[in-house]
Protein backbone atom coordinates (compact mmCIF):
# COMPACT_ATOMS: atom_id res chain seq x y z
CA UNK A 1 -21.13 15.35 166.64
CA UNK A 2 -20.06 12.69 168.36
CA UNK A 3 -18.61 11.29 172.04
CA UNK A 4 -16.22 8.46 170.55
CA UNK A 5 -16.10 6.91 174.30
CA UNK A 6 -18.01 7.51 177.73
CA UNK A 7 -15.23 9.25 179.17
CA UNK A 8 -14.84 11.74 175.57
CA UNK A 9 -17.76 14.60 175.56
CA UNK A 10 -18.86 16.10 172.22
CA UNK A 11 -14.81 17.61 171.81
CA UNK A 12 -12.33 15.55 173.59
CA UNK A 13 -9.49 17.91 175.47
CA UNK A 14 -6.13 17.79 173.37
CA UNK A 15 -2.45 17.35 174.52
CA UNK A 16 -2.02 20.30 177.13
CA UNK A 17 1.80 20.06 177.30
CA UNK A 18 2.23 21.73 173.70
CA UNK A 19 3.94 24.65 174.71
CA UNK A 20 2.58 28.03 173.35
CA UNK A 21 4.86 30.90 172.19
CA UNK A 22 3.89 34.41 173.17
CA UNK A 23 2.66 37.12 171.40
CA UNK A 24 2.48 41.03 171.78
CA UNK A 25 -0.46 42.22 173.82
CA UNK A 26 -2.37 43.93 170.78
CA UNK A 27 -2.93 40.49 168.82
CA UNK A 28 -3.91 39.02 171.93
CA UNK A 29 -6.55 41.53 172.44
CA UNK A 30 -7.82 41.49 168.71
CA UNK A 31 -7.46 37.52 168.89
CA UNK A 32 -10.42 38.21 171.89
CA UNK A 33 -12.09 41.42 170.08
CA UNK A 34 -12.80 38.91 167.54
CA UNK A 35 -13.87 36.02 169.50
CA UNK A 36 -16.00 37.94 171.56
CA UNK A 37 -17.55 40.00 168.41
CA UNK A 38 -18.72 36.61 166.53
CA UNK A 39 -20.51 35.35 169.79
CA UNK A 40 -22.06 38.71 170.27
CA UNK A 41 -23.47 38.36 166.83
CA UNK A 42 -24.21 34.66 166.32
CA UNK A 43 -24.25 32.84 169.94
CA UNK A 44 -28.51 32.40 170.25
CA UNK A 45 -28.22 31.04 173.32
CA UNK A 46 -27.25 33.34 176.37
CA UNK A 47 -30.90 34.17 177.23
CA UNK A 48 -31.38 30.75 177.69
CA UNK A 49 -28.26 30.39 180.51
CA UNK A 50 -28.59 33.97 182.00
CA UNK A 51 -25.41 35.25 180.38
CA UNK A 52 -24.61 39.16 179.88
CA UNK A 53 -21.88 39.11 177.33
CA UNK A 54 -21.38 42.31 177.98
CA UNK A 55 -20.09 41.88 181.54
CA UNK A 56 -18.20 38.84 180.47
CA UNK A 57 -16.02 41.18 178.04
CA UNK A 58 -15.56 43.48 180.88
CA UNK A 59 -14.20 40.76 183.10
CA UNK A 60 -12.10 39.25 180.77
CA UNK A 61 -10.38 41.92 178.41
CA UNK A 62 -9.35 43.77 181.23
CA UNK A 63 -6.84 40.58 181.96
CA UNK A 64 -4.92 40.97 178.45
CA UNK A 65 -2.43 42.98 178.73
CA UNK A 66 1.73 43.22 177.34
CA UNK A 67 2.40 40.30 179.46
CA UNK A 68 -0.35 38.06 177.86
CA UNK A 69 0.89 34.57 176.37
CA UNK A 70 -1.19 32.26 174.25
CA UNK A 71 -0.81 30.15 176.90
CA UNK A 72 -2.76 32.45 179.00
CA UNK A 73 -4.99 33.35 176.44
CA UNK A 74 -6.47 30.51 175.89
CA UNK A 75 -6.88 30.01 179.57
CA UNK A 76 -9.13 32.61 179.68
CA UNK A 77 -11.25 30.79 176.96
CA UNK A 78 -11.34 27.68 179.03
CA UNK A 79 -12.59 29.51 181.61
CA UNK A 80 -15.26 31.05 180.02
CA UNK A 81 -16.23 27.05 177.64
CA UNK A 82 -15.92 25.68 181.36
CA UNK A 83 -17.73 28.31 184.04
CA UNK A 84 -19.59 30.65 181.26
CA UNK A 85 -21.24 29.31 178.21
CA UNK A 86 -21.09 25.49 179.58
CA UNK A 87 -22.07 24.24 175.90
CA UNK A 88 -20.16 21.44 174.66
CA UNK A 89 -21.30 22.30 171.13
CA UNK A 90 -18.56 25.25 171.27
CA UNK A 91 -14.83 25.30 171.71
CA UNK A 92 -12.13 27.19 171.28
CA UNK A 93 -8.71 25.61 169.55
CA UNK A 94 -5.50 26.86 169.40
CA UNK A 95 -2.82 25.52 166.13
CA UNK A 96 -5.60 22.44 166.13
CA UNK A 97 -3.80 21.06 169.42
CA UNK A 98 -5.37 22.64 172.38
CA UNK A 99 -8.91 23.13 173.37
CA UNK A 100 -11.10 25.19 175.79
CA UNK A 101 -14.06 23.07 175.75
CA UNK A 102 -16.85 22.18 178.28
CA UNK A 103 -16.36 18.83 180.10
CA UNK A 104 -19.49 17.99 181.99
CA UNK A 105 -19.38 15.27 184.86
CA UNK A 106 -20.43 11.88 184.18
CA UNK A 107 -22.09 9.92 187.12
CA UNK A 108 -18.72 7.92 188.25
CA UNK A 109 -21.15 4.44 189.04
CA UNK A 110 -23.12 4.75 185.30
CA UNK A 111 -19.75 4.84 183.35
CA UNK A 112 -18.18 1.94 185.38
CA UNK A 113 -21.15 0.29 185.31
CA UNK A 114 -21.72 0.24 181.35
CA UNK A 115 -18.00 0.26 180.54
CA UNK A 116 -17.37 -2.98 182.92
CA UNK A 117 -21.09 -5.09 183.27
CA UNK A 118 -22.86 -3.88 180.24
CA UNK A 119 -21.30 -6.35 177.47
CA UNK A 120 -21.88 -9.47 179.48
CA UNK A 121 -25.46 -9.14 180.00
CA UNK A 122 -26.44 -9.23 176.20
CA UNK A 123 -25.51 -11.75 173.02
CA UNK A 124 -24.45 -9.66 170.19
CA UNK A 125 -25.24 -10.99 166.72
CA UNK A 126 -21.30 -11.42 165.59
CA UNK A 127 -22.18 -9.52 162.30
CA UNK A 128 -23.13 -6.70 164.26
CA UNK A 129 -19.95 -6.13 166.16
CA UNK A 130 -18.08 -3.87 163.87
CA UNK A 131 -20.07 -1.77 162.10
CA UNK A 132 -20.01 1.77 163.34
CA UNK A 133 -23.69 1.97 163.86
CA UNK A 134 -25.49 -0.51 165.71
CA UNK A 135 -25.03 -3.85 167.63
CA UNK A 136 -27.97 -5.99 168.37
CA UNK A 137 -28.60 -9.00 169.90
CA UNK A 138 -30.78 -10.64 172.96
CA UNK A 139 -30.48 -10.51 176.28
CA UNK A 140 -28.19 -13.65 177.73
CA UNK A 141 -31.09 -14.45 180.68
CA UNK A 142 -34.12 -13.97 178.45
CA UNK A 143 -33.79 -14.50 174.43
CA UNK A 144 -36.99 -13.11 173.96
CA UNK A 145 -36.10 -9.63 175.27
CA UNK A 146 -33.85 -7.98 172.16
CA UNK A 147 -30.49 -5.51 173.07
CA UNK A 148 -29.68 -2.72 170.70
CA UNK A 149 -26.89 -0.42 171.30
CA UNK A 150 -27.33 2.70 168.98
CA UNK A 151 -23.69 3.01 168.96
CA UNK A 152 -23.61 6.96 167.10
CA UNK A 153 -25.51 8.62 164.56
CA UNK A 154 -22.47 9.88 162.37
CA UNK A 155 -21.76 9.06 159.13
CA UNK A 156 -18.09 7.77 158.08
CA UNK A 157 -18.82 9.36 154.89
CA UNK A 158 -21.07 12.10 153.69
CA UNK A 159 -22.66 10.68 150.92
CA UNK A 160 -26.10 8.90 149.80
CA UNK A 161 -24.62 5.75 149.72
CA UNK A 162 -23.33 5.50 153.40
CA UNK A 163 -27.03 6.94 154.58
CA UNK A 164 -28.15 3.61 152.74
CA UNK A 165 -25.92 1.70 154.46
CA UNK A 166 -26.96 2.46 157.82
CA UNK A 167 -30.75 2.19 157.01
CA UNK A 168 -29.37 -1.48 155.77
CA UNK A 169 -28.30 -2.09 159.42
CA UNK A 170 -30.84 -0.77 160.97
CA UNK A 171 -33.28 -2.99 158.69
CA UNK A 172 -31.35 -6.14 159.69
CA UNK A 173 -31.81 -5.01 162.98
CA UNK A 174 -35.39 -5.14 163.39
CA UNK A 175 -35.92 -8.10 161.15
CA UNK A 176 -33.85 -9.94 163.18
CA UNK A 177 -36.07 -8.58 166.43
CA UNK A 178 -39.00 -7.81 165.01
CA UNK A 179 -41.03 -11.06 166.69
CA UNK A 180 -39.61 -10.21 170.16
CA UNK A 181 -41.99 -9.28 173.46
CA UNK A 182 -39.66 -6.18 174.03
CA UNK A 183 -35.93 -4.37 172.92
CA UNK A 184 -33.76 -2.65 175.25
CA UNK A 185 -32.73 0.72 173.28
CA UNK A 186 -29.06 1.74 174.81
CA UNK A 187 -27.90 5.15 173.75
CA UNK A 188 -26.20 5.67 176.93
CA UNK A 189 -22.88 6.13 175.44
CA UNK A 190 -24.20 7.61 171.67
CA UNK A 191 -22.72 11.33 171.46
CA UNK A 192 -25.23 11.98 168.63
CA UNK A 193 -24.19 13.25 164.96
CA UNK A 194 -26.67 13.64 162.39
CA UNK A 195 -30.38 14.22 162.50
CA UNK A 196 -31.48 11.64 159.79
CA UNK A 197 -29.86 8.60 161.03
CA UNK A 198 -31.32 9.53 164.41
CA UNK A 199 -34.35 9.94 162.69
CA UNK A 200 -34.96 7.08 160.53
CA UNK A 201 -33.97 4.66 163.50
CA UNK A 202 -36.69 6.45 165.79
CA UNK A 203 -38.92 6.45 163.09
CA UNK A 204 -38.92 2.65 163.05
CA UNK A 205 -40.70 2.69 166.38
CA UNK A 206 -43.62 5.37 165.59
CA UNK A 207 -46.64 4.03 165.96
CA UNK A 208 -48.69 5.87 163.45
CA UNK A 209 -47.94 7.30 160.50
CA UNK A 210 -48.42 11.03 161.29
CA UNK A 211 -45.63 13.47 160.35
CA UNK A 212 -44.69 14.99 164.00
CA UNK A 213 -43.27 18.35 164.48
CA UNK A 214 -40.00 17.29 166.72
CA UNK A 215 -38.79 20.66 167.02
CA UNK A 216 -38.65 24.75 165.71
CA UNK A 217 -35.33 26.78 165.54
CA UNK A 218 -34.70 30.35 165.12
CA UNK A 219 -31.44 32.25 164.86
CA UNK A 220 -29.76 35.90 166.00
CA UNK A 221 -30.55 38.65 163.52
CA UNK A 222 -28.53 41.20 165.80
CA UNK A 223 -25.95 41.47 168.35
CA UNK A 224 -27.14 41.24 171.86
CA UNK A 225 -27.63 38.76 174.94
CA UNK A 226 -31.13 39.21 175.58
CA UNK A 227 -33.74 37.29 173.64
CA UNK A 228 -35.07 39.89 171.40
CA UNK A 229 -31.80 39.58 169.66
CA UNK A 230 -33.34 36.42 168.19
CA UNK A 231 -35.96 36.28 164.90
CA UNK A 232 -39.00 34.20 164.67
CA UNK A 233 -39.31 30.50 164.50
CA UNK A 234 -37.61 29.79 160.99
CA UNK A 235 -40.65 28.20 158.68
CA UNK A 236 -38.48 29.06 155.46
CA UNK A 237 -35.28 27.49 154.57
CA UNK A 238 -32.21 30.17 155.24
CA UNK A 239 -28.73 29.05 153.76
CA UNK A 240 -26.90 31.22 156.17
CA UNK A 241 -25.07 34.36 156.45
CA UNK A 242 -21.94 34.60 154.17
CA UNK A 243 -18.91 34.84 155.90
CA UNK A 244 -15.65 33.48 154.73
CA UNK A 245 -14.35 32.74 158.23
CA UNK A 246 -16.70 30.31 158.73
CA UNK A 247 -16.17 26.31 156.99
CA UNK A 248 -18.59 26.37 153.77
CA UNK A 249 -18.90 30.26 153.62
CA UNK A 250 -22.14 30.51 155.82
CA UNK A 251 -23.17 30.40 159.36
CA UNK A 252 -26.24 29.87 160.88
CA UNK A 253 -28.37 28.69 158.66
CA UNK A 254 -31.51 26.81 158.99
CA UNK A 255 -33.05 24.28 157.24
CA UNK A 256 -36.89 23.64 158.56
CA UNK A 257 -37.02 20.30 156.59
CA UNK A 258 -35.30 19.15 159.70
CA UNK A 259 -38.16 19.73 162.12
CA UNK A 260 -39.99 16.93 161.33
CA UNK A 261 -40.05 13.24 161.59
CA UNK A 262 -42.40 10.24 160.54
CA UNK A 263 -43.11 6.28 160.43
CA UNK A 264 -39.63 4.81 158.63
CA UNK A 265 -38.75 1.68 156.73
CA UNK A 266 -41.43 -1.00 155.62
CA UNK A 267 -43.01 -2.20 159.28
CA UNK A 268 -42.53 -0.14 162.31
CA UNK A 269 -41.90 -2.49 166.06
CA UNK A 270 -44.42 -1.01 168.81
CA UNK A 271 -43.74 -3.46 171.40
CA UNK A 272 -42.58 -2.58 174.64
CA UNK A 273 -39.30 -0.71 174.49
CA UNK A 274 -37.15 0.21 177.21
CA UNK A 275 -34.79 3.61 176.32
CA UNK A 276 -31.56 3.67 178.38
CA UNK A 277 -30.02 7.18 178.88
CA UNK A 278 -27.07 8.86 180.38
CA UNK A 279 -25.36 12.28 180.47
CA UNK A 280 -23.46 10.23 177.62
CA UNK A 281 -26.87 10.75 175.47
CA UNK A 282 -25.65 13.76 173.54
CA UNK A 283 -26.73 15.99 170.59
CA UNK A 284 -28.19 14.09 167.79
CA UNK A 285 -29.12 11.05 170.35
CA UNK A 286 -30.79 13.73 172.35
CA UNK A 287 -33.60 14.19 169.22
CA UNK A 288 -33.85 10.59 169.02
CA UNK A 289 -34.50 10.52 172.81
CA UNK A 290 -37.29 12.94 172.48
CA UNK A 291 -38.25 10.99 169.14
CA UNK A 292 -38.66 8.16 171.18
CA UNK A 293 -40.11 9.98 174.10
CA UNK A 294 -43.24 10.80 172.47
CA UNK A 295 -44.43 7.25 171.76
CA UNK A 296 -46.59 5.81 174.27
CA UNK A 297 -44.51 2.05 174.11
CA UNK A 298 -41.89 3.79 174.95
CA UNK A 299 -39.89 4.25 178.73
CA UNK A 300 -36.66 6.22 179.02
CA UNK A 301 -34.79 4.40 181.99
CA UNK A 302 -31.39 5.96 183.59
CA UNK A 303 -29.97 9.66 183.90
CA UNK A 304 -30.60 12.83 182.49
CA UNK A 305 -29.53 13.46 178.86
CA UNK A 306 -26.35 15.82 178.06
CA UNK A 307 -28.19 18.85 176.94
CA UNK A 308 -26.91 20.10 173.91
CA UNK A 309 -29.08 20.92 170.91
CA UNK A 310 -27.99 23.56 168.50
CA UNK A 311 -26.40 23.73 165.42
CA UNK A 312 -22.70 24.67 165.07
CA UNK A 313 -20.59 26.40 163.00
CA UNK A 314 -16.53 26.59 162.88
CA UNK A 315 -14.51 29.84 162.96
CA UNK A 316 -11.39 30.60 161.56
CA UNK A 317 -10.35 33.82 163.04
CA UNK A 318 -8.14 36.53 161.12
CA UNK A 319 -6.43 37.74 164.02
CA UNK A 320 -4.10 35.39 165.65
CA UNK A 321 -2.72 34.45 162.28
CA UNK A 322 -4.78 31.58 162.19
CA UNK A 323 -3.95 29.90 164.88
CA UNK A 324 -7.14 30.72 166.40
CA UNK A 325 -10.66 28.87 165.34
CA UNK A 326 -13.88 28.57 167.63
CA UNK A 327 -16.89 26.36 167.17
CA UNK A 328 -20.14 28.60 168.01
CA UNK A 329 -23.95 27.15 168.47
CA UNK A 330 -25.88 28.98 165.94
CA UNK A 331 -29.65 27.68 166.71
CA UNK A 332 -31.88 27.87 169.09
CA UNK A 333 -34.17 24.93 169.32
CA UNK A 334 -37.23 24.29 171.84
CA UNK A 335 -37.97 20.41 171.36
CA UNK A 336 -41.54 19.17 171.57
CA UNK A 337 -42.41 17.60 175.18
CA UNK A 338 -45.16 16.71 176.80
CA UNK A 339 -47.26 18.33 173.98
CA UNK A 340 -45.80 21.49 174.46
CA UNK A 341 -42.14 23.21 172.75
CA UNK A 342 -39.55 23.45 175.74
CA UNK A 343 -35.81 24.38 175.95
CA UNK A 344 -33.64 21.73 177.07
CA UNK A 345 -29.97 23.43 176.22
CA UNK A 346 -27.80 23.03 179.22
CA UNK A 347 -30.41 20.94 180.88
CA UNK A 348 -31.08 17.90 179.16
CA UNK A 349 -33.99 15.55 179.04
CA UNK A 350 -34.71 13.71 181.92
CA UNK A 351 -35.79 9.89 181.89
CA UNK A 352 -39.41 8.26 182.76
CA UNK A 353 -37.70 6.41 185.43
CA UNK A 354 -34.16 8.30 187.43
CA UNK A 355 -32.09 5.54 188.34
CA UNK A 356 -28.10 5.52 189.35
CA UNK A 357 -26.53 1.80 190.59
CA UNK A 358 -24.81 1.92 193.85
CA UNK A 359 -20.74 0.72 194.22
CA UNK A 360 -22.22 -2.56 195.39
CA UNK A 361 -23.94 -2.79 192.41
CA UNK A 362 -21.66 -1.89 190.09
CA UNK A 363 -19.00 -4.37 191.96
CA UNK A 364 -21.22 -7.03 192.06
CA UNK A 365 -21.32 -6.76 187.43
CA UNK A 366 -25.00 -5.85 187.68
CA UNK A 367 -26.60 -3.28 185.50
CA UNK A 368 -28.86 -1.47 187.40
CA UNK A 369 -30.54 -0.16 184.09
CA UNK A 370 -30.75 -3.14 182.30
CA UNK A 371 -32.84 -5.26 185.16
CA UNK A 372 -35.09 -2.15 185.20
CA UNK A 373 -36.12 -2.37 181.39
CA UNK A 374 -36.34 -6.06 181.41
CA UNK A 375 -38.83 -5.58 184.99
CA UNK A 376 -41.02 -2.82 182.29
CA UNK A 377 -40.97 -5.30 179.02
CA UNK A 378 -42.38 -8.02 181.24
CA UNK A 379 -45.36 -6.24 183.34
């Protein structure tokens, strides 16, 4: 999934002066039976943020009554996306205008400061500029330090082809940087999208060729908040349980394939590399963060990461007369760290080196982030 701007998180709030017509109290209430029912049976992740589902119904049904509108409705669901479940890999949309989706706080000075100073600190190969992917170039104060901006990892079409087309890029990329004494990584504005790309651009910075187990995921197998609701570590591919609400018939399922990564394209770079991160740093750019992380050439420079790892699934619900969908995590996924498999949902992965500019800093056009990476590539 993907944050299209620094401001956007992984689902961008729609128009909220759509006016919503009301409905009787008894749709209302099945609209949240059934909304409340498919997290109950699918949502892996409540252990992991403390949540008792069970009180949460309690609070909320309780305030659906005869007078109930839409409206209010689906203020209740942005309560819950906003002070609940906090997971911006879930949402809940109403006639695909509105949204009750989580909208984490950016660091005000880190935004400005790659929005408004980034761009003029770096010399962007022109052929680079435009494709969705990937824009490299060198820094403007040192040519021999190389800038890539991993713009997103999602494909503009699903297809073989377009897969080839970004490991094209991505091959041009390190060509043309391949000879330099360090690259500044930038995925401080990349709201992720789909394991492989993140992988095979990680992959071009492993230093050996070992297959490394990135991560394990498991899934519900019952209803339930606590953890025991949850089966083993999946080892065995699992296509999903059918269920027609759901977009391609099946939810949750689990493909183990993805759990790995390895040593990509024909020469891998293991110079010095500086990894810039921000709560911008979402989903898929999260696994190529902790790709990254475990190389030893490697430095993560800025702020902690989003913290969003599972995958989703998309609801269509029966009551409401359609009207109603809701995008649920399905996976639970401990990421290897440090040697060891750790939970980062609603946390996110902290960098080597914490570091947030100052107003004066920012004002001045520096980036704080930048001079930081260029200070590690040089010592």
């Amino acid at each position: 999934m993907v944050i299209s701007t620094f401001l956007c998180c992984v689902a961008c709030s729609k128009d909220d002066d759509v006016a919503l017509p009301t409905t009787n109290n008894t749709l209302q209430q099945k609209v949240f039976q059934e909304f409340w029912d498919i997290y109950d049976r699918h949502y892996p992740l409540f252990h992991r943020k403390d949540i008792n589902w069970k009180e949460i119904y309690d609070v909320y049904y309780t305030q659906i009554d005869k007078t109930t509108t839409d409206q209010d409705l689906l203020d209740i669901f942005k309560d819950i996306m906003n002070n609940v479940i906090k997971d911006g890999h879930t949402d809940v949309v109403y006639n695909n205008q509105q949204e009750a989706v989580f909208e984490p706080q950016f660091n005000e000075n880190i935004q400005n400061m790659v929005q408004n100073n980034t761009g003029s600190k770096v010399n962007i190969v022109a052929s680079s500029v435009n494709n969705p992917y990937i824009s490299y170039g060198t820094l403007k104060n040192d040519t021999t330090i190389g800038y890539v901006n991993a713009k997103n990892f999602e494909p503009v079409n699903e297809n073989d082809s377009e897969f080839n087309n970004f490991k094209s890029i991505v091959d041009e990329t390190l060509v043309a940087l391949k000879n330099k004494k360090g690259i500044i990584l930038d995925v401080r504005t990349n709201g992720g999208g789909q394991g492989p790309y993140a992988y095979y651009l990680a992959g071009r910075f492993f230093a050996n060729s070992t297959t490394t187990t990135l991560i394990r995921q498991r899934i519900k197998t019952t209803t339930g908040s606590g953890v025991e609701a949850l089966g083993a570590w999946a080892t065995l591919e699992f296509e999903g349980y059918p269920d027609s609400r759901v977009e391609g018939g099946y939810v949750a399922g689990v493909f183990p394939e993805d759990n790995f990564i390895k040593a990509s394209g024909t020469f891998q770079y293991t110079s010095k590399i500086a990894l810039l991160t921000s709560r911008g740093t979402a989903s898929a750019a999260e696994y190529f963060t902790a790709a990254m992380k475990t190389q030893t050439h490697v430095k993560t420079i800025g702020n902690i990461t989003f913290g969003i790892f599972a995958g989703s699934d998309i609801f269509t619900l029966n009551n409401g007369t359609g009207k109603w969908k809701t995008r649920v995590s399905t996976h639970d996924v401990e990421v290897l760290y440090n040697d060891s498999f750790q939970s980062f949902e609603g946390i996110g992965i902290s960098p080597d080196q914490l570091s947030f500019p100052t107003s004066t800093e920012v004002n001045a056009g520096e980036d704080t982030h930048i001079d930081l990476a260029v200070t590690y590539i040089k010592n």
